[in-house]
Protein backbone atom coordinates (compact mmCIF):
# COMPACT_ATOMS: atom_id res chain seq x y z
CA UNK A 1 47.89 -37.90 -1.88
CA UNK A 2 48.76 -34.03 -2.13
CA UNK A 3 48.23 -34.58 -5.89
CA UNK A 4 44.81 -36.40 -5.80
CA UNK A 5 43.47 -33.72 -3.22
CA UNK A 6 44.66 -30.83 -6.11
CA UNK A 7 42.88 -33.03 -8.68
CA UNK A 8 39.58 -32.97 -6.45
CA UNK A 9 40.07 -29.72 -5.72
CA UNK A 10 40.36 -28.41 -9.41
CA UNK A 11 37.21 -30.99 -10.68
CA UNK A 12 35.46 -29.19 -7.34
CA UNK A 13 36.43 -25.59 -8.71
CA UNK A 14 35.57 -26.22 -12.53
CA UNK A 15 32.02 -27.52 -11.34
CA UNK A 16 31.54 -24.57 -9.03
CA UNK A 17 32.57 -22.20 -12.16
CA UNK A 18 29.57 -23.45 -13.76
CA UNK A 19 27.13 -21.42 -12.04
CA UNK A 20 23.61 -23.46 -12.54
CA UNK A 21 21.48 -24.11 -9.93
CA UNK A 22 17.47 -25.06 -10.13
CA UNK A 23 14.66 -22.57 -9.30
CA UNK A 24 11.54 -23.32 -8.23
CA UNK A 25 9.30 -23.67 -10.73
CA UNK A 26 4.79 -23.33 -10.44
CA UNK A 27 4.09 -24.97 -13.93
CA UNK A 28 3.03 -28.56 -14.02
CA UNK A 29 3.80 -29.29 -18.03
CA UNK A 30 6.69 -29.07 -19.99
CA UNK A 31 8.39 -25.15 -20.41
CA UNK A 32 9.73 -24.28 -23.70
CA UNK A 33 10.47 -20.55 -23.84
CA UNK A 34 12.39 -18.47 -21.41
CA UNK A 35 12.71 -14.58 -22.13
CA UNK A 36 13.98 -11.57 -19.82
CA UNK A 37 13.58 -8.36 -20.50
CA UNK A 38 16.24 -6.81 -17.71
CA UNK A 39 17.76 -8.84 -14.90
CA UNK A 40 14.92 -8.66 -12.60
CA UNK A 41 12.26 -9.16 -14.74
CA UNK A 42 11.09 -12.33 -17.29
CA UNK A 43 9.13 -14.63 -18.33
CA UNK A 44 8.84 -18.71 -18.73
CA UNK A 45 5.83 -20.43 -21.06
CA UNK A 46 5.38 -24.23 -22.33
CA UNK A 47 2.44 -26.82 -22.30
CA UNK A 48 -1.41 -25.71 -22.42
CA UNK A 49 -0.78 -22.15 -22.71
CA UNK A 50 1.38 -21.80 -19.56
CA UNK A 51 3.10 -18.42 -19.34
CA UNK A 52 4.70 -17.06 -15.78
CA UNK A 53 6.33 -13.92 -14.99
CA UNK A 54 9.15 -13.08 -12.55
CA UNK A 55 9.54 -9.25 -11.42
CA UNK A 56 12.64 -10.53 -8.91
CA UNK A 57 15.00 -12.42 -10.83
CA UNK A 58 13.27 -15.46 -10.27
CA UNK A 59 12.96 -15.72 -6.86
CA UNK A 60 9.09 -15.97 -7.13
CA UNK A 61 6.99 -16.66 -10.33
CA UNK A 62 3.24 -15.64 -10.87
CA UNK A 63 1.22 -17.50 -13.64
CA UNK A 64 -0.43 -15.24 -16.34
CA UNK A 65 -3.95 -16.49 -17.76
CA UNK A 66 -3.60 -14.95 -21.63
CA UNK A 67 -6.54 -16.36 -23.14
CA UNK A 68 -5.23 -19.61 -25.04
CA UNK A 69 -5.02 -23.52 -23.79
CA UNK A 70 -2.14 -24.36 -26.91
CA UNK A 71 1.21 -24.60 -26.06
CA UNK A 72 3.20 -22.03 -26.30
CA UNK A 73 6.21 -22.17 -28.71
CA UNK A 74 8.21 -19.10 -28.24
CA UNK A 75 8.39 -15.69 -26.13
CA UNK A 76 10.26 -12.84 -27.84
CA UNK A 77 10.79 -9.06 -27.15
CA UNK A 78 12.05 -6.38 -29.11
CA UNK A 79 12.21 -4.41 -26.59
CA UNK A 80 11.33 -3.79 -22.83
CA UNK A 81 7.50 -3.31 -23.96
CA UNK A 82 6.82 -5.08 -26.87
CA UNK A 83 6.90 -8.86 -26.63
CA UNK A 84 5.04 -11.48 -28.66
CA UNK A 85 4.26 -14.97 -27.80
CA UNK A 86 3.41 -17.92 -30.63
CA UNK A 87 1.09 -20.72 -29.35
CA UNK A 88 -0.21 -23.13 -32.02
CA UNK A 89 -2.59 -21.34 -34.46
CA UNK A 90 -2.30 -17.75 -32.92
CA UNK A 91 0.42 -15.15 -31.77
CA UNK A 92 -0.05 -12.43 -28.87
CA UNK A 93 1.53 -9.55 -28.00
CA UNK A 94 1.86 -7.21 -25.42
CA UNK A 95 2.65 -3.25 -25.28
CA UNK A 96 3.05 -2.92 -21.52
CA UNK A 97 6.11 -5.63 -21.41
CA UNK A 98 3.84 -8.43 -20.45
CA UNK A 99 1.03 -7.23 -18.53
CA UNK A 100 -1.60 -6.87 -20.46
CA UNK A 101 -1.58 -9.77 -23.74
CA UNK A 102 -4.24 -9.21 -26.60
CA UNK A 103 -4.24 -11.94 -29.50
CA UNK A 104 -3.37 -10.49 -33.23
CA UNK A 105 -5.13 -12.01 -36.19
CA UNK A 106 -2.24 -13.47 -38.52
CA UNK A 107 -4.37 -15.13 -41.60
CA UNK A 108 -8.15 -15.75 -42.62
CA UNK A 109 -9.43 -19.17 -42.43
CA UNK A 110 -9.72 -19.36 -46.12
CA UNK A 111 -6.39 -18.98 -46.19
CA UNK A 112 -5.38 -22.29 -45.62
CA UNK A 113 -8.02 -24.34 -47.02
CA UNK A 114 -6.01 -27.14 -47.28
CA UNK A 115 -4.49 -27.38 -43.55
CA UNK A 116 -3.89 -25.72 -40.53
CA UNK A 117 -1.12 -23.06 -39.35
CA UNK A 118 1.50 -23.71 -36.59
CA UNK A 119 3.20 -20.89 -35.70
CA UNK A 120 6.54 -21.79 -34.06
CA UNK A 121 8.88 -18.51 -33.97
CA UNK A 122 8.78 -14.82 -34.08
CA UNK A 123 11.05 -12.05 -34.81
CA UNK A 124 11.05 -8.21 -35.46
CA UNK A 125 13.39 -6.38 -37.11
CA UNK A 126 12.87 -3.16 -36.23
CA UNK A 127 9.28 -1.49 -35.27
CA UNK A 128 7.81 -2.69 -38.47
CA UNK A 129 8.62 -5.19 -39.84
CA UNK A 130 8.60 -8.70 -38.60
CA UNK A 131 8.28 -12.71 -39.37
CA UNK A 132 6.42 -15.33 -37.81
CA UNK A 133 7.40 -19.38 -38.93
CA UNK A 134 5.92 -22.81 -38.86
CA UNK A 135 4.55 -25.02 -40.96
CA UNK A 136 1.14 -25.99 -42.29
CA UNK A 137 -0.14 -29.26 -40.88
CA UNK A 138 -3.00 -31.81 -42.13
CA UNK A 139 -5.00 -34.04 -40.21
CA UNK A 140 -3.94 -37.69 -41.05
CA UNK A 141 -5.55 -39.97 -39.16
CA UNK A 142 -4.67 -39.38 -35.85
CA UNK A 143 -1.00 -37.83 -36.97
CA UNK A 144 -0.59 -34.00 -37.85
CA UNK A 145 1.46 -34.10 -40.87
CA UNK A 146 3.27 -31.39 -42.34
CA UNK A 147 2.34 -30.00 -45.60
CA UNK A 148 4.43 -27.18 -46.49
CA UNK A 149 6.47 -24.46 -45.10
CA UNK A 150 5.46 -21.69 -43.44
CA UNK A 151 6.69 -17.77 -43.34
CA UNK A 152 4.21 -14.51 -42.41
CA UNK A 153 5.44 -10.91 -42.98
CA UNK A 154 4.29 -7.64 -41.54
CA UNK A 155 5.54 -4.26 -42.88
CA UNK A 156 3.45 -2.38 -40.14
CA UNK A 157 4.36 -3.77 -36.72
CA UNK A 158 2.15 -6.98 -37.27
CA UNK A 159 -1.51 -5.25 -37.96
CA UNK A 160 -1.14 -7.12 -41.10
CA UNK A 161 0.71 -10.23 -42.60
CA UNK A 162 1.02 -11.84 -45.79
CA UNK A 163 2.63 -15.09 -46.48
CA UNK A 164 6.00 -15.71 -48.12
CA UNK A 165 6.55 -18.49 -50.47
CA UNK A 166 9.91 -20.18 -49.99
CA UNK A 167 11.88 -22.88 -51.35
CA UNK A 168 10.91 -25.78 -48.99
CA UNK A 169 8.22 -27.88 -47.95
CA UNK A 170 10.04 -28.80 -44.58
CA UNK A 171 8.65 -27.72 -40.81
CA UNK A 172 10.50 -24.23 -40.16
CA UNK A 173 11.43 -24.36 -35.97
CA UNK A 174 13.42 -20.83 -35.66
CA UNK A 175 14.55 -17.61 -37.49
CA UNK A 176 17.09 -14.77 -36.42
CA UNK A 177 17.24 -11.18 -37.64
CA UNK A 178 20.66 -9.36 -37.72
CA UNK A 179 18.75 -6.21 -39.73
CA UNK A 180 15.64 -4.91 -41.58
CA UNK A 181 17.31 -6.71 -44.33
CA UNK A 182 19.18 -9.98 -43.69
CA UNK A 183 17.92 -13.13 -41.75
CA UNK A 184 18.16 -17.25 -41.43
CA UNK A 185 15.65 -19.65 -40.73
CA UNK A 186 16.38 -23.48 -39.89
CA UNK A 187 13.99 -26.44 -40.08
CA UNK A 188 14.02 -29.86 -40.70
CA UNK A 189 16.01 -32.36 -43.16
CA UNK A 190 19.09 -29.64 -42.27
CA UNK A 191 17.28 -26.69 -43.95
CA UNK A 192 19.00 -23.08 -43.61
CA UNK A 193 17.01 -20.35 -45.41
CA UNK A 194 18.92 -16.66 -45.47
CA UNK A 195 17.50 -13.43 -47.07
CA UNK A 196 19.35 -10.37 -47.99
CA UNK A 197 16.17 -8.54 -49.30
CA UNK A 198 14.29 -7.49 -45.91
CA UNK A 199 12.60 -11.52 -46.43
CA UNK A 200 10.75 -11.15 -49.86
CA UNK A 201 12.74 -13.96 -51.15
CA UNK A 202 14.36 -16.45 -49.32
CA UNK A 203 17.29 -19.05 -50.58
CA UNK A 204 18.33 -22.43 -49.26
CA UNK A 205 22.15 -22.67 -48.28
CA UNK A 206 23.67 -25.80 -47.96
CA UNK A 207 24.10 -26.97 -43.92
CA UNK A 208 25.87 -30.18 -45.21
CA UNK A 209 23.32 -32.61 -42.92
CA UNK A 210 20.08 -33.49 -43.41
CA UNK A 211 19.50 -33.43 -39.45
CA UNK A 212 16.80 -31.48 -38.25
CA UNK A 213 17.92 -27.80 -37.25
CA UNK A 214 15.97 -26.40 -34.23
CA UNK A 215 17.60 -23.10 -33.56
CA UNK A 216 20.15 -20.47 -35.33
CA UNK A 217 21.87 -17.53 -33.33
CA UNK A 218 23.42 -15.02 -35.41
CA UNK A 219 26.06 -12.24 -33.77
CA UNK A 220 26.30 -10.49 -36.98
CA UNK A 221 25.66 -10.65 -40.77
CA UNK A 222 28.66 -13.08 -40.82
CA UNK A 223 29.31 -15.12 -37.57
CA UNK A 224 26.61 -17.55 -37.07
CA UNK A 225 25.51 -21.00 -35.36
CA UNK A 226 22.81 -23.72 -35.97
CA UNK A 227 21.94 -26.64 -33.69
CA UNK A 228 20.04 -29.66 -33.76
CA UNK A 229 19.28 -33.53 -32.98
CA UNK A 230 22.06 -36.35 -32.39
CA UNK A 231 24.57 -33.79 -31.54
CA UNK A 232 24.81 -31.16 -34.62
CA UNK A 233 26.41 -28.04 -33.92
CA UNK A 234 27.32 -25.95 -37.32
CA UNK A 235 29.52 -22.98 -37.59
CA UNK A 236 29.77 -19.83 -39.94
CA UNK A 237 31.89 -17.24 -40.45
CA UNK A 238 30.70 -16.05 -43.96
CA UNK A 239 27.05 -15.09 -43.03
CA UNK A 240 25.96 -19.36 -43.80
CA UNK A 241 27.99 -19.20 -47.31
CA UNK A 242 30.16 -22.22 -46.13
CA UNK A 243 28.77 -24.28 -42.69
CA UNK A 244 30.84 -26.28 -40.71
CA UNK A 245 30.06 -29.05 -38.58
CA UNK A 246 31.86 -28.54 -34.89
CA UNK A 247 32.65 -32.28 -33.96
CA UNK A 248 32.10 -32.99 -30.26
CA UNK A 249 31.60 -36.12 -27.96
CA UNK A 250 28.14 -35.29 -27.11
CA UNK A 251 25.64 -36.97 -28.92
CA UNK A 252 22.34 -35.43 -27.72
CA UNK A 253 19.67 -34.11 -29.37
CA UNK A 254 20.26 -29.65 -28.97
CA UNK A 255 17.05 -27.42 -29.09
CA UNK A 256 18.91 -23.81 -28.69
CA UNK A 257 21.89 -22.05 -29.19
CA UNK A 258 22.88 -18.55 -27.30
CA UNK A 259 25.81 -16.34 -27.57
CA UNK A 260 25.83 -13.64 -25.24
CA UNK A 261 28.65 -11.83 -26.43
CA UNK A 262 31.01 -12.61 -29.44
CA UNK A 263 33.10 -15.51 -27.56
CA UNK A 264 30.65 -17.16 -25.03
CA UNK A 265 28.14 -19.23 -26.28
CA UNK A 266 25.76 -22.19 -24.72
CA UNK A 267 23.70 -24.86 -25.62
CA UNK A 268 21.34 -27.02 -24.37
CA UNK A 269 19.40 -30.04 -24.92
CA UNK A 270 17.95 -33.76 -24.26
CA UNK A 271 19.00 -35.12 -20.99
CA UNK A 272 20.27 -32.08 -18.97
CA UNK A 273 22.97 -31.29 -21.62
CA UNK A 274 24.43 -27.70 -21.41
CA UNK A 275 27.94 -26.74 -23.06
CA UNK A 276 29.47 -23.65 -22.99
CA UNK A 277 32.01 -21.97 -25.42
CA UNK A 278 34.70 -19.76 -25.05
CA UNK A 279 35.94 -19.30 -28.16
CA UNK A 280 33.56 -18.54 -30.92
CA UNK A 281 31.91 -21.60 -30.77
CA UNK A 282 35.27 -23.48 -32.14
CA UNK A 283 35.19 -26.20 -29.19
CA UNK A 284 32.60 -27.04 -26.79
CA UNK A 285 33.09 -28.14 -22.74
CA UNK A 286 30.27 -29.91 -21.06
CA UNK A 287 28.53 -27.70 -17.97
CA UNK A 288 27.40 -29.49 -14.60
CA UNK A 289 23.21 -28.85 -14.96
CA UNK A 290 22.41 -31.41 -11.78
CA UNK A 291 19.52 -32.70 -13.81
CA UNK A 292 18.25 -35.49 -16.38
CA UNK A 293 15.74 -33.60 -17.74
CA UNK A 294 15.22 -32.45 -21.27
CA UNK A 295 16.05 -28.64 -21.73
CA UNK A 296 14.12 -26.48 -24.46
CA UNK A 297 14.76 -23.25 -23.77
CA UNK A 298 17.94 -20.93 -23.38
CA UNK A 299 18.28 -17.01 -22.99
CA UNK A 300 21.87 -15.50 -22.01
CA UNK A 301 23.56 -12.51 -21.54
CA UNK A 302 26.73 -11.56 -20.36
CA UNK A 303 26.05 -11.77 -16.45
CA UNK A 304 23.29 -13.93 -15.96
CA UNK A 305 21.02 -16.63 -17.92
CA UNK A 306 17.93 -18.97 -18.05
CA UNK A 307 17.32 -22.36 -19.06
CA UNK A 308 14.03 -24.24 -18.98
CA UNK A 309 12.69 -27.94 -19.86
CA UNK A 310 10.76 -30.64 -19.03
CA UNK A 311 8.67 -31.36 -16.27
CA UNK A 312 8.48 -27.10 -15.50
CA UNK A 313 12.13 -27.35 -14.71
CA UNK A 314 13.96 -23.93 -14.70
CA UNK A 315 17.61 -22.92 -14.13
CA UNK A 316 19.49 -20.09 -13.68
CA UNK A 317 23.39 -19.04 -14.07
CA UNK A 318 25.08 -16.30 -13.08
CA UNK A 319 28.60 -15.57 -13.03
């Protein structure tokens, strides 16, 4: 008996260590992105051009109106001001951190004759210069198909881009910047894409799966992770040189990888899945999340964190 009760009591204590819990949530569609800019203040976004921003640490959440009905794909800062938000065909950015959006033209029309853009990610690597990825989709029947890759550059803090031409056809889902001049994107069939020249040319490394890749988390020019469906989680500690699969017993579908610091890292994914690592991403314990749903978006730092998913479902850990 005295043993069972210890055995509760640790299961009881590891559970309690995880520190997620839900938080009310006002959006009706599915939330994708999750962003904070300081501990008090963020921002969520998904379906139909949902974004909402907290100023309390998520105790209350006002919706934003910014001017577009897609969905939104990603919300990104590069700093407490400047943020950027990709939604279909168009990015927007703010200068105000968040107050105030205003849309930025990326391309012409004629510029793709032959489909349409989807912008999917954004990064900056410094004040200048900064990428946007996606793919280029065509109208087939009642299917969007992809076409060809997609990577924009600006040299001028985004008042103008020009495409890159890269070595893949595939849908691109996420780049990471560790400096103006090195960077990885990930996509589908297990594509990994890495620059070294500030992104003027761009070279496939080999991931060793042909699983699609939906996000990449670099700590540095040499320590870096890539997840994606049925379970993938790859390893690097040679800047994507060699990549290692990390072998697990979950076999769900990830959509984002987050270190906060150089040993803790999380995931999360299809059916409520979050993991957490303590140890440079080497192994991989399962996290109590109290939910079903699918998760899409992750932001973490060192003392607190965000996740958000289906159905406007957000949660929140702190330590």
């Amino acid at each position: 008996m005295l043993l069972l009760c210890l055995t509760l009591s640790a299961a009881s204590a590891f559970h309690a260590q995880s520190g997620w819990k839900s938080v009310k949530s006002a959006a009706m569609g599915d939330l994708v992105a999750v962003y904070f800019t300081s501990a008090e203040r963020g921002f969520v976004a998904g379906d139909n051009g949902f974004l909402a921003q907290t100023g309390n640490g998520g105790k209350t959440w006002t919706k934003q109106n910014i001017g577009t009905g897609e969905d939104i794909n990603e919300i990104y800062f590069r700093n407490d001001k400047n943020g950027y938000v990709v939604a279909g065909k168009k990015m927007l950015a703010t200068d105000d951190g968040g107050r105030q959006w205003r849309e930025i033209k990326i391309y012409e029309p004629r510029d793709f004759r032959s489909g349409t853009p989807e912008f999917l990610s954004v990064r900056f690597a410094d004040k200048k210069r900064g990428f946007i990825v996606g793919s280029v989709i065509k109208k087939v029947g009642d299917e969007d198909k992809v076409i060809d890759s997609l990577v924009m550059r600006t040299d001028d803090g985004g008042e103008t881009w020009a495409r890159i031409i890269v070595p893949s056809k595939f849908e691109l889902f996420h780049l990471d910047l560790v400096s103006s001049s090195r960077g990885w994107i990930v996509g589908d069939n297990g594509l990994i894409l890495m620059t070294q020249d500030g992104g003027l040319n761009w070279s496939a490394q080999n991931s060793k799966t042909v699983r699609t890749l939906y996000n990449v988390d670099f700590r540095d020019a040499l320590e870096g992770y890539a997840v994606g469906e049925k379970g993938t989680i790859l390893r690097t500690e040679n800047g994507g040189a060699t990549w290692q699969t990390v072998k697990t017993n979950f076999p769900n579908t990830f959509m984002r990888v987050d270190f906060a610091d150089d040993k803790n890292g999380w995931v999360i994914g299809y059916n409520g899945t979050i993991l957490r690592s303590n140890d440079r991403g080497r192994t991989w314990v399962l996290q109590e999340s109290n939910t079903k749903v699918h998760l899409y978006g992750l932001f973490m730092t060192r003392k607190y964190g965000w996740a958000v998913g289906a159905k406007g479902s957000i949660f929140q850990y702190q330590k």
